[in-house]
Structures are given as C-alpha cells and as structure tokens.
PDB file of N, CA and C in Angstrom:
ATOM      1  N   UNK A   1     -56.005 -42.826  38.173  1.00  0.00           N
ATOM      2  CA  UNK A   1     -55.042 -43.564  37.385  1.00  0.00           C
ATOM      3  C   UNK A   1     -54.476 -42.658  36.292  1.00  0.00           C
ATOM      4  N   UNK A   2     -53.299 -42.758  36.013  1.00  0.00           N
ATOM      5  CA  UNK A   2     -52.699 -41.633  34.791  1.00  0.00           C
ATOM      6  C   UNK A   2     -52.506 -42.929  33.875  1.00  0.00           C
ATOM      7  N   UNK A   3     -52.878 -42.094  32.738  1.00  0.00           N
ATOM      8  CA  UNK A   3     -52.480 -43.194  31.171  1.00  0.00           C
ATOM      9  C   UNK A   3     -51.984 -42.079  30.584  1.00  0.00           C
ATOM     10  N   UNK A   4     -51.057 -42.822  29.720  1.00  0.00           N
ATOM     11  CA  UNK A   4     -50.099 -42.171  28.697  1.00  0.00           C
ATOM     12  C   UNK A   4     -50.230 -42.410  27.404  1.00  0.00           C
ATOM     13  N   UNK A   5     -50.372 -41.329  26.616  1.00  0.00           N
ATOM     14  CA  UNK A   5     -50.998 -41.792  24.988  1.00  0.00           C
ATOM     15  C   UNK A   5     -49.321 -41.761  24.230  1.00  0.00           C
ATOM     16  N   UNK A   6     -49.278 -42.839  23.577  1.00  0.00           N
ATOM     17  CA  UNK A   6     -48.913 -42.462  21.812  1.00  0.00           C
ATOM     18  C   UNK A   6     -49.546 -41.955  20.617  1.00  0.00           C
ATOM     19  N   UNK A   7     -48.993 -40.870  20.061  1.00  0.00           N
ATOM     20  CA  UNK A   7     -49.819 -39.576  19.363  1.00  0.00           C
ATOM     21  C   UNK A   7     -49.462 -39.785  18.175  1.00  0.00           C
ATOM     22  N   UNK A   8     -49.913 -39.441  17.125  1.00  0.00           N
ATOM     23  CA  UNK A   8     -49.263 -38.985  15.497  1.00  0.00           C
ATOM     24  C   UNK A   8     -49.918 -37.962  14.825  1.00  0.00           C
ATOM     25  N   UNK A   9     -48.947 -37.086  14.895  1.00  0.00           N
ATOM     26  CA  UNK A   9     -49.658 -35.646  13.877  1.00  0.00           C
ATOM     27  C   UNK A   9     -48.967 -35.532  12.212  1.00  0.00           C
ATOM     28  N   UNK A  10     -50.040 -34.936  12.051  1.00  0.00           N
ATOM     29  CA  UNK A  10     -50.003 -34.677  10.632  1.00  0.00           C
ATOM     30  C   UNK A  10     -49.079 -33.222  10.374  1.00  0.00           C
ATOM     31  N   UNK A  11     -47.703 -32.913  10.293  1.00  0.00           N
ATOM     32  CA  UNK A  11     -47.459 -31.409  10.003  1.00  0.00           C
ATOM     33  C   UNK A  11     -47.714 -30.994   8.959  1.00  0.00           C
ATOM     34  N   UNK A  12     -47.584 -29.491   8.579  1.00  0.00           N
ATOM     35  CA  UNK A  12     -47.792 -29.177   7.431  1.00  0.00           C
ATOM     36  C   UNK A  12     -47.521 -29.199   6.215  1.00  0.00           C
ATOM     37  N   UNK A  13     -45.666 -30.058   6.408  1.00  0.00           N
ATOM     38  CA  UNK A  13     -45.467 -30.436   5.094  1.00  0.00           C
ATOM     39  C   UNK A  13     -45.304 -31.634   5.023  1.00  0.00           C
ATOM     40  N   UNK A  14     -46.444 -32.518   5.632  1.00  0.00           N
ATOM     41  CA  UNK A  14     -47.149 -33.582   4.996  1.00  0.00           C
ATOM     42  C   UNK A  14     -46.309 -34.958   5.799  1.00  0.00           C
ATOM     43  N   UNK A  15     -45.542 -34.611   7.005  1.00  0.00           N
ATOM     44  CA  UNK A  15     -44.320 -35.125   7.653  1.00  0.00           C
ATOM     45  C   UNK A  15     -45.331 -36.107   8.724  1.00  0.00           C
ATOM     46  N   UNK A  16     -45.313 -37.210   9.097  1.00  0.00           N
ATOM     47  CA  UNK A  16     -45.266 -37.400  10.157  1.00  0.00           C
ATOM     48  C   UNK A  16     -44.716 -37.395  11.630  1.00  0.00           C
ATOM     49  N   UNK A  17     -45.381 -36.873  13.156  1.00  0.00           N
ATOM     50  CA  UNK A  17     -44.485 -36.661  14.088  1.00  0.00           C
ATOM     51  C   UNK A  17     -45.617 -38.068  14.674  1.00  0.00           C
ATOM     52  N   UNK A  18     -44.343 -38.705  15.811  1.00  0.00           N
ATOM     53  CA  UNK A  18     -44.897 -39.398  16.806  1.00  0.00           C
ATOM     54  C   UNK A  18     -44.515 -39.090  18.094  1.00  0.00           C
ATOM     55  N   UNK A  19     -44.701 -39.356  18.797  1.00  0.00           N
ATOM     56  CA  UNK A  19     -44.797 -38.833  20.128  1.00  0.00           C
ATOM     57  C   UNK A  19     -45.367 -39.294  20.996  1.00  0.00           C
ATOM     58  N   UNK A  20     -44.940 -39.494  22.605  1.00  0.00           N
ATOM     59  CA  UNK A  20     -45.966 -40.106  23.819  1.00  0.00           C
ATOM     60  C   UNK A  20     -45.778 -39.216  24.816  1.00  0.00           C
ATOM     61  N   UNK A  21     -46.700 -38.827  25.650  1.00  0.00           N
ATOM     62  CA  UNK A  21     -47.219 -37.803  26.673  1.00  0.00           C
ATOM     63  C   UNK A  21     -47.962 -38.345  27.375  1.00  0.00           C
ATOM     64  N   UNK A  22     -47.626 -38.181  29.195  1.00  0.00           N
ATOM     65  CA  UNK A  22     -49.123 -38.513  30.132  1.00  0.00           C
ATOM     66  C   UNK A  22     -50.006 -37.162  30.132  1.00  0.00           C
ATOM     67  N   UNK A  23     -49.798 -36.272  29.344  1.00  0.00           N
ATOM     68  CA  UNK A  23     -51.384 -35.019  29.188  1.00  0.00           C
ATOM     69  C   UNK A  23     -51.601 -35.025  27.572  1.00  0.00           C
ATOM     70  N   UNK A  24     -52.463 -35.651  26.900  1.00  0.00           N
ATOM     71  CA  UNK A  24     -52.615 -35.142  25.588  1.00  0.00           C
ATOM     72  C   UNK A  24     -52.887 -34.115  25.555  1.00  0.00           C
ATOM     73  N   UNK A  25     -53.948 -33.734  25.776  1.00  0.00           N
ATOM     74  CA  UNK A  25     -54.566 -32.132  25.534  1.00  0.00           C
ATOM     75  C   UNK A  25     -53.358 -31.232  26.050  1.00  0.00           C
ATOM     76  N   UNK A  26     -52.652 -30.822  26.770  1.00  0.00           N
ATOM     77  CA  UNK A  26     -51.502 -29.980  27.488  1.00  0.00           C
ATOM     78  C   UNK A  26     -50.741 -30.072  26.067  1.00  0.00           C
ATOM     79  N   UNK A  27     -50.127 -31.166  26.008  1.00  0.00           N
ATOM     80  CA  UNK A  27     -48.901 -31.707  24.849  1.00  0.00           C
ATOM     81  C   UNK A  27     -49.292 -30.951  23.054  1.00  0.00           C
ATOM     82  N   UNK A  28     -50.609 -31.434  23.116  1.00  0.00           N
ATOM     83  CA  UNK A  28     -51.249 -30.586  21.697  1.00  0.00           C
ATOM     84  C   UNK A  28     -51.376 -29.162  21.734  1.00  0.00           C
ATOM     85  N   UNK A  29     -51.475 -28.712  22.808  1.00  0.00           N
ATOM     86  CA  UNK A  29     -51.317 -27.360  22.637  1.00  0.00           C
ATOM     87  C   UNK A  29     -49.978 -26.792  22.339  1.00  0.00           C
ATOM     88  N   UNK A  30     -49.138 -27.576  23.408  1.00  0.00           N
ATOM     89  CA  UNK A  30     -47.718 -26.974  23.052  1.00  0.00           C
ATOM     90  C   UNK A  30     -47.260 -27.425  22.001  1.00  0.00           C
ATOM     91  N   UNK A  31     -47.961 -28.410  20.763  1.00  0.00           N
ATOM     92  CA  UNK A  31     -47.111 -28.499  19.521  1.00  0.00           C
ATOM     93  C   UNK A  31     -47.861 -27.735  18.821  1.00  0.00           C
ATOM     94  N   UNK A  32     -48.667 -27.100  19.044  1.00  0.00           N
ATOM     95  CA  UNK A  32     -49.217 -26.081  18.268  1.00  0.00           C
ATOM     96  C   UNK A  32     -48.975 -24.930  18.135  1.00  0.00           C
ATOM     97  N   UNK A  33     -48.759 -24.328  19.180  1.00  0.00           N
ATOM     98  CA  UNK A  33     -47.732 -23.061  19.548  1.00  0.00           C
ATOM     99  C   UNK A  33     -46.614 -23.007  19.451  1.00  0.00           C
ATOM    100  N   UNK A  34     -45.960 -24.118  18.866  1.00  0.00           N
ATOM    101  CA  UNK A  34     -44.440 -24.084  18.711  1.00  0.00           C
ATOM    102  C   UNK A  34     -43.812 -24.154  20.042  1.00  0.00           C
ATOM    103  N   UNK A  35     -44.287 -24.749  21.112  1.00  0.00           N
ATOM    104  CA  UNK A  35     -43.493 -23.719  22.565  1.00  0.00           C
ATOM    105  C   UNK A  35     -42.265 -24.225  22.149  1.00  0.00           C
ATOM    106  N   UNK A  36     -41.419 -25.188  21.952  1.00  0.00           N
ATOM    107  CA  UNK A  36     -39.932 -25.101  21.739  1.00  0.00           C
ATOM    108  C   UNK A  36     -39.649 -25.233  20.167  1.00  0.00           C
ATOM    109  N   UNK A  37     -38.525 -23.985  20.150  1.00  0.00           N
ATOM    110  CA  UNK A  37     -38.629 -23.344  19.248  1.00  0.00           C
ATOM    111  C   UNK A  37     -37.523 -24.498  17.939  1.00  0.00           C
ATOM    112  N   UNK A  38     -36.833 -25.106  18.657  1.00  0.00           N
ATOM    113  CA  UNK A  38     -36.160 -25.651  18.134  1.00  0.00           C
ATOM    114  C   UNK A  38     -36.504 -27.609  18.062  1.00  0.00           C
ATOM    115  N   UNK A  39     -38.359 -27.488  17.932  1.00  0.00           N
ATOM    116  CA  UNK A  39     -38.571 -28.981  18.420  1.00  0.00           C
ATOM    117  C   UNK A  39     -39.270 -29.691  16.423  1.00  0.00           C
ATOM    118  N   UNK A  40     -39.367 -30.201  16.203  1.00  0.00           N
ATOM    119  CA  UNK A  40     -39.402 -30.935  15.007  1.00  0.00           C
ATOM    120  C   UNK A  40     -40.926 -30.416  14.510  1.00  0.00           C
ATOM    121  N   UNK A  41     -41.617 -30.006  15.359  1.00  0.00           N
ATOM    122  CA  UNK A  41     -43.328 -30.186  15.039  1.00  0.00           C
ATOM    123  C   UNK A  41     -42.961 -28.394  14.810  1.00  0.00           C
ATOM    124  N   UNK A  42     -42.622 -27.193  15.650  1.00  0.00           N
ATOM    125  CA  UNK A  42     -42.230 -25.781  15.836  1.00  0.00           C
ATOM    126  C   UNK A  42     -42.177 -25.675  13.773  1.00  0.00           C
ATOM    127  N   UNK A  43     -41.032 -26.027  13.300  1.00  0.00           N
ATOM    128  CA  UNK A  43     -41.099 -25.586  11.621  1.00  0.00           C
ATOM    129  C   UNK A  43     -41.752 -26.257  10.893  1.00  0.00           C
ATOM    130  N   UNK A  44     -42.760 -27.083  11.430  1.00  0.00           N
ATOM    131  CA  UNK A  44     -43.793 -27.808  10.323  1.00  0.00           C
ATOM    132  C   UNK A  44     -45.195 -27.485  10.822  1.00  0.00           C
ATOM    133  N   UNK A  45     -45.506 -26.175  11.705  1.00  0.00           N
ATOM    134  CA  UNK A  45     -46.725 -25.579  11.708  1.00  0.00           C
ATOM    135  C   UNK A  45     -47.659 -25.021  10.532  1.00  0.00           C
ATOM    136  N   UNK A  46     -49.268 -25.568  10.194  1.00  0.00           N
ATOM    137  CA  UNK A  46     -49.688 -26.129  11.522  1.00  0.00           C
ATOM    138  C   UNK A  46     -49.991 -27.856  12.123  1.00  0.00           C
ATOM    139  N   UNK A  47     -49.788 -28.378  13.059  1.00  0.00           N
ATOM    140  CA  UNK A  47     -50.165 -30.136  12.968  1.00  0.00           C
ATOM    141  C   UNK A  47     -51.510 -30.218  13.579  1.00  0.00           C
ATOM    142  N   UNK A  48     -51.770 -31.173  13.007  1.00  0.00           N
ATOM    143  CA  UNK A  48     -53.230 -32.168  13.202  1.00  0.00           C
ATOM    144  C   UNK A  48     -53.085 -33.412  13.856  1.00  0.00           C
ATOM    145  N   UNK A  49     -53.558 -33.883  14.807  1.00  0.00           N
ATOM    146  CA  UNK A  49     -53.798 -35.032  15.527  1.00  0.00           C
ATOM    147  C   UNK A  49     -54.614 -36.056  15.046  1.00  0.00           C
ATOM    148  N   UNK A  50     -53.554 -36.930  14.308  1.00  0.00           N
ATOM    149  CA  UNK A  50     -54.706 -38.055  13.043  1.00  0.00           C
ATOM    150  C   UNK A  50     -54.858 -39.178  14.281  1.00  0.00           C
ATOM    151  N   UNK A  51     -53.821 -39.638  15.110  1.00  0.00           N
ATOM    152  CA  UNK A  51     -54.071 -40.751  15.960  1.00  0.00           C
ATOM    153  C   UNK A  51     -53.730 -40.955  16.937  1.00  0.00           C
ATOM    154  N   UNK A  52     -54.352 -41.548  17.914  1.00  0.00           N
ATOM    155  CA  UNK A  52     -53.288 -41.640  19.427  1.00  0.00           C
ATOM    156  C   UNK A  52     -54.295 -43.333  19.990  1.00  0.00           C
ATOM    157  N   UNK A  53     -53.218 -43.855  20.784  1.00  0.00           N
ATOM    158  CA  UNK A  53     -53.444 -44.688  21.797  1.00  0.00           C
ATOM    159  C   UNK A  53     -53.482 -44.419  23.125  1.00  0.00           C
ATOM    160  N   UNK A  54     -54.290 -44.611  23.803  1.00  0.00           N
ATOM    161  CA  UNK A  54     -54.387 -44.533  25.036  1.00  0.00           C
ATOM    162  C   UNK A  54     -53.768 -46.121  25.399  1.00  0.00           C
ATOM    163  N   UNK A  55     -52.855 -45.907  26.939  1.00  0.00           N
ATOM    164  CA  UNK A  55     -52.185 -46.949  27.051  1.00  0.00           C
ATOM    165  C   UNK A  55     -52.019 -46.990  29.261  1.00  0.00           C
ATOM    166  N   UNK A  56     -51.907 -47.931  29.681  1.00  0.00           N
ATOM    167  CA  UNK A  56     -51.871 -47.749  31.156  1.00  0.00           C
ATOM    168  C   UNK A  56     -50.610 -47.684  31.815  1.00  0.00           C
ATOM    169  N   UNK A  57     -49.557 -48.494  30.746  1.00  0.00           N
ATOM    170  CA  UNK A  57     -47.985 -48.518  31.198  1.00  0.00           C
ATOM    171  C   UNK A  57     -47.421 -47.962  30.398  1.00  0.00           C
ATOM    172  N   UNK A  58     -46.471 -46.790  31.365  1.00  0.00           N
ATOM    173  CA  UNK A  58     -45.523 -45.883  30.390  1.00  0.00           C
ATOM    174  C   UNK A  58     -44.369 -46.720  29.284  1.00  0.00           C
ATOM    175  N   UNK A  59     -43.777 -47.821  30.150  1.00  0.00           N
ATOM    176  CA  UNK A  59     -43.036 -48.605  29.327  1.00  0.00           C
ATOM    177  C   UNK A  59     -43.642 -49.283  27.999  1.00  0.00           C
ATOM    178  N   UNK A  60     -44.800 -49.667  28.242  1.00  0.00           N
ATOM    179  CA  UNK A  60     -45.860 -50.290  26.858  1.00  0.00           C
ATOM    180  C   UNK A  60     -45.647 -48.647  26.042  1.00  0.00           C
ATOM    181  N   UNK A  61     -45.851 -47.662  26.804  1.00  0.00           N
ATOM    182  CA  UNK A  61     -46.057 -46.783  25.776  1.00  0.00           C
ATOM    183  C   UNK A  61     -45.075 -46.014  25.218  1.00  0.00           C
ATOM    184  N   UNK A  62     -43.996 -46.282  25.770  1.00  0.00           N
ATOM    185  CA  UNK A  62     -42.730 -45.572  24.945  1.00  0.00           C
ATOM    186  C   UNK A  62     -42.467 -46.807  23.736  1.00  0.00           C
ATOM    187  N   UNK A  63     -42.210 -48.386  24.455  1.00  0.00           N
ATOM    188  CA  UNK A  63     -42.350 -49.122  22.917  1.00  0.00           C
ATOM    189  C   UNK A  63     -42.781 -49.138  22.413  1.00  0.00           C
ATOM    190  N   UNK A  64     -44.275 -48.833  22.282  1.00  0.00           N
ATOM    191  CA  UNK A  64     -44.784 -48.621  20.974  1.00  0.00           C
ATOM    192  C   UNK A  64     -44.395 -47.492  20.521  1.00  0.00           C
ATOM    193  N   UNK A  65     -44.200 -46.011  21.093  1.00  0.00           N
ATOM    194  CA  UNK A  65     -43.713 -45.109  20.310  1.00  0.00           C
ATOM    195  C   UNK A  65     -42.300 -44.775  19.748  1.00  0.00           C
ATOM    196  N   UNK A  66     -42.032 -46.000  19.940  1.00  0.00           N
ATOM    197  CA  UNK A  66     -40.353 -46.018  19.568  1.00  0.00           C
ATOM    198  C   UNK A  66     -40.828 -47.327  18.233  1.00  0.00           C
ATOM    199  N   UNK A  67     -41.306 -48.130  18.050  1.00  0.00           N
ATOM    200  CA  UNK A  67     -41.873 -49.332  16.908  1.00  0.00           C
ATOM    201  C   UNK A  67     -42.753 -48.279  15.931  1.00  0.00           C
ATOM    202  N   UNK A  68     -43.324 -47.113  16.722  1.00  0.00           N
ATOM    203  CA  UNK A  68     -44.182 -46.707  14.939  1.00  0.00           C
ATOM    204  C   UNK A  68     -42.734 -45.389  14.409  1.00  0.00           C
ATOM    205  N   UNK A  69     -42.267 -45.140  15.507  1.00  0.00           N
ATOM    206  CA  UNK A  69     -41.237 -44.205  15.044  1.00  0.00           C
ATOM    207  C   UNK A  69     -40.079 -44.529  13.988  1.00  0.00           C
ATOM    208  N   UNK A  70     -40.311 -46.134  14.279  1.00  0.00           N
ATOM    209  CA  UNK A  70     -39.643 -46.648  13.052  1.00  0.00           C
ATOM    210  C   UNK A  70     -40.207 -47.353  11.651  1.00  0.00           C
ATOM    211  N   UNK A  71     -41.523 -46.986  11.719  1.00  0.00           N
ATOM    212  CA  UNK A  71     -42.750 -47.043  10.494  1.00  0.00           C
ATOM    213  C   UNK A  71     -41.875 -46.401   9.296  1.00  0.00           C
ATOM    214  N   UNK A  72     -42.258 -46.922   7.939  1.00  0.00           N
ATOM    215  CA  UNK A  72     -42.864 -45.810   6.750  1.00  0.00           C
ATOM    216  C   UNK A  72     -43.785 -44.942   6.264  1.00  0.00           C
ATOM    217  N   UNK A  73     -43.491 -43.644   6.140  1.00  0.00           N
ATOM    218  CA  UNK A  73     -44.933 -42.908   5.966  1.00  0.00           C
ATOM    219  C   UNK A  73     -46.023 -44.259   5.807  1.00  0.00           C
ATOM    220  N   UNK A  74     -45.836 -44.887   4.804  1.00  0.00           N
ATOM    221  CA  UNK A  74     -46.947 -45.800   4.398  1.00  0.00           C
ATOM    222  C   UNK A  74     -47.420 -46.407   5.340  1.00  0.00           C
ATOM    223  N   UNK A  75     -46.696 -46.930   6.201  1.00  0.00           N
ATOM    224  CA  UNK A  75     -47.243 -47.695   6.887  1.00  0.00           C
ATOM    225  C   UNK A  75     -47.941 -46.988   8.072  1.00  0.00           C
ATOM    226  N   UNK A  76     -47.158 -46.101   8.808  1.00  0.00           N
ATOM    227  CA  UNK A  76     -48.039 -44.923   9.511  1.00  0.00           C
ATOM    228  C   UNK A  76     -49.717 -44.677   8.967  1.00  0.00           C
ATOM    229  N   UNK A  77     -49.624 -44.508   7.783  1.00  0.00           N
ATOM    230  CA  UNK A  77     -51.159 -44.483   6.434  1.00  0.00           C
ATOM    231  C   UNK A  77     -51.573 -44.628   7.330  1.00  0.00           C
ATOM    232  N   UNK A  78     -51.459 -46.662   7.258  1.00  0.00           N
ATOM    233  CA  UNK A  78     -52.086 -47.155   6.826  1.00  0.00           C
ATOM    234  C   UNK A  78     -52.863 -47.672   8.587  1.00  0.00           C
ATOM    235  N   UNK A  79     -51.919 -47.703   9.784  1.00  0.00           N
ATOM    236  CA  UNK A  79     -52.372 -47.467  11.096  1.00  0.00           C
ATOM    237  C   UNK A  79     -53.608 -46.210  11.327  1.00  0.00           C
ATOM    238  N   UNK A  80     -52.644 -45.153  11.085  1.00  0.00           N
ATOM    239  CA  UNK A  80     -54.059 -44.129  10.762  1.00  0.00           C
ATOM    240  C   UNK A  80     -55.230 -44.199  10.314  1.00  0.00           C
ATOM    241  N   UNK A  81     -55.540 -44.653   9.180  1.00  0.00           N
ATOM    242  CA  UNK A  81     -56.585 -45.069   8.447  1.00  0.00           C
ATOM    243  C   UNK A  81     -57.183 -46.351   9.074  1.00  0.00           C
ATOM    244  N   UNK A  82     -56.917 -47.175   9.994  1.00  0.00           N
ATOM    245  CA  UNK A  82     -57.079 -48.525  10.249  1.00  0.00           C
ATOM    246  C   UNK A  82     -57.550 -49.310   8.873  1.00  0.00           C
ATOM    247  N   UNK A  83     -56.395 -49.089   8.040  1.00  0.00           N
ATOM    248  CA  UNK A  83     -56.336 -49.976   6.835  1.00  0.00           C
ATOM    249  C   UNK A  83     -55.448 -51.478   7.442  1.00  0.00           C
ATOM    250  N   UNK A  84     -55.879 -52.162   8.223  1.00  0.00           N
ATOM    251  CA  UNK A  84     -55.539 -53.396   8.879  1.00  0.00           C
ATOM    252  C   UNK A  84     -54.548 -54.263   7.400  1.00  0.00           C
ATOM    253  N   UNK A  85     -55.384 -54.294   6.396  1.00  0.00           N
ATOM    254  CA  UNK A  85     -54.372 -55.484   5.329  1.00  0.00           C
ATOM    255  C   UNK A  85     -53.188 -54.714   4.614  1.00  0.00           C
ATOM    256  N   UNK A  86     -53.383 -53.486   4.500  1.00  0.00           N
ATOM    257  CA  UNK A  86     -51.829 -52.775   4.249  1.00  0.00           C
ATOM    258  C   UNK A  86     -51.065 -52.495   5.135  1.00  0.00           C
ATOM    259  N   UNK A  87     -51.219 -52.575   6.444  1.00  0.00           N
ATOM    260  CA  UNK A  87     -50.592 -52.606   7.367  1.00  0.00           C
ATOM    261  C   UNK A  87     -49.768 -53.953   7.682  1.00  0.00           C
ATOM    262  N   UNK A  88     -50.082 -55.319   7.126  1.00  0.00           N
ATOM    263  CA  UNK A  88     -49.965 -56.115   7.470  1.00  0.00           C
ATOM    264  C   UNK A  88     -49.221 -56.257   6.769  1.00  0.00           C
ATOM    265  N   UNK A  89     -49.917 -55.745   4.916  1.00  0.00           N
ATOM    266  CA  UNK A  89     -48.745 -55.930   4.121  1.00  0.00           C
ATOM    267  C   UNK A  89     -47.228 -55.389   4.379  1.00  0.00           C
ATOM    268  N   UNK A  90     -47.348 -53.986   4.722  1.00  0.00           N
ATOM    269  CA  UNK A  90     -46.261 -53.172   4.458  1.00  0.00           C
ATOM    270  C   UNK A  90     -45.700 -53.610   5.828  1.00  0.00           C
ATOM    271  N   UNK A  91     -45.806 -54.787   6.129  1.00  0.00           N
ATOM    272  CA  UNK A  91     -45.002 -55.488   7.686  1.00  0.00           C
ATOM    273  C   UNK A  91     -44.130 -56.647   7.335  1.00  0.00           C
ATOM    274  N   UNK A  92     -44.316 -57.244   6.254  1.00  0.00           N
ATOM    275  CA  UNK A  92     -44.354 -58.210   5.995  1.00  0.00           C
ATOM    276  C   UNK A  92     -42.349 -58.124   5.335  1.00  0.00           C
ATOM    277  N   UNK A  93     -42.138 -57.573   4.725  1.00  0.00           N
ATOM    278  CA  UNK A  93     -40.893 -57.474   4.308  1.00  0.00           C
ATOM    279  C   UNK A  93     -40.394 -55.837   3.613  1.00  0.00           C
ATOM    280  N   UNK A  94     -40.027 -54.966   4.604  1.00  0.00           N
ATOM    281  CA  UNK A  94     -39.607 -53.846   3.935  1.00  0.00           C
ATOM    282  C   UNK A  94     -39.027 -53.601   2.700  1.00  0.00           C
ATOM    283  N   UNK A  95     -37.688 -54.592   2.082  1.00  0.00           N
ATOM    284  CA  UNK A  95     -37.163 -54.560   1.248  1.00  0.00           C
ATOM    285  C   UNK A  95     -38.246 -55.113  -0.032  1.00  0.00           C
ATOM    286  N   UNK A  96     -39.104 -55.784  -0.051  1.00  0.00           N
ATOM    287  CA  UNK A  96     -39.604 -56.470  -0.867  1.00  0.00           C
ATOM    288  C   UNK A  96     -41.066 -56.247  -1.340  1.00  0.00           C
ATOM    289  N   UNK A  97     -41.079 -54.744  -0.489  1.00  0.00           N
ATOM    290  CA  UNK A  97     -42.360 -53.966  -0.672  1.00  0.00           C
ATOM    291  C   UNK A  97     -42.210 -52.954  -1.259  1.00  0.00           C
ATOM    292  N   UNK A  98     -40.759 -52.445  -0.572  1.00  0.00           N
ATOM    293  CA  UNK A  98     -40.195 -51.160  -1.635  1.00  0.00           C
ATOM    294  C   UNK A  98     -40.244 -50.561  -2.828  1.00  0.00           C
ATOM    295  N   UNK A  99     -40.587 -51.787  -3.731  1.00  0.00           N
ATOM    296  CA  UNK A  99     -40.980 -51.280  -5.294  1.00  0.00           C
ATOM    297  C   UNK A  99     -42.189 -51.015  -5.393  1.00  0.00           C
ATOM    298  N   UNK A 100     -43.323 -51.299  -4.434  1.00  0.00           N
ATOM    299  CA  UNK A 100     -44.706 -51.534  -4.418  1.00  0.00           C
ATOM    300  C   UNK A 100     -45.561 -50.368  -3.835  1.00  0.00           C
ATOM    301  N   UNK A 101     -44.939 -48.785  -4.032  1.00  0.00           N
ATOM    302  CA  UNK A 101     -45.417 -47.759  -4.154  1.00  0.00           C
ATOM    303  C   UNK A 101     -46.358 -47.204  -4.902  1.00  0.00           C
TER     304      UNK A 101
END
C-alpha cells in the first residue's frame, strides 16, 4: 500500500514550509540538499522536520496540505506542538484573534 504524508519543516529563518510527498525520507533529503535550486526550502537551509501525517488517500492528503498551507505561523505552533486549545482558539475567528499575539 503507498501512503502519502503531509510534512512541515522548520527553515532556518524560522519560516514555515508545508508540503505532501508519497516518499518522506527521499523528499527530506532533497530539501536538504537544496536539489532545486530555485525551490522555497533551497534559501532557507538548514530545515527540520517538526511534523508530518501519514495519510492513505492522496486527495485527503493534498487537502489537508493545502488547509495548513493556509495556517498562521501560530497556528502551525500550535498543530506542531499538539497544543489542541490554541489551535482551536486560533480557529475560531482570524480577525478577532489578531490582536491576541
């Protein structure tokens, strides 16, 4: 059976990347090496792999990596961290959380 993860690395200047791949291990190497030179993770060497989902349907797994791709750092956090009630919070109304940095 092939499963396809949704990933989130940590780059070096503190950026979040997301991303989905059916090889994690293959995929982490090549954002580590920069292999394309012109790819978002390449000028924010080096990244760290804070989180991934393992998932069985590619379609489940591009929507979710298209729903955290539209996260706030914060809220990214707070998935990472499995801080479950700031996650919930910072779901709850973008505009009305905004001051609540």
């Amino acid at each position: 059976m092939t499963f396809y993860y949704v990933y989130i690395l940590l780059c070096a200047d503190k950026t979040y990347y997301t991303g989905m791949t059916n090889d994690l291990e293959r995929r982490l190497i090549q954002h580590k090496s920069g292999h394309k030179k012109e790819s978002y993770t390449a000028s924010r060497l080096p990244v760290k792999l804070l989180w991934y989902l393992q998932c069985e349907n590619p379609k489940e797994a591009i929507k979710i990596e298209k729903q955290i791709k539209g996260w706030s750092q914060r809220k990214k956090k707070a998935l990472i961290e499995e801080n479950w009630q700031d996650l919930i919070e910072f779901s709850k109304n973008y505009t009305q959380n905004n001051n609540r940095i």
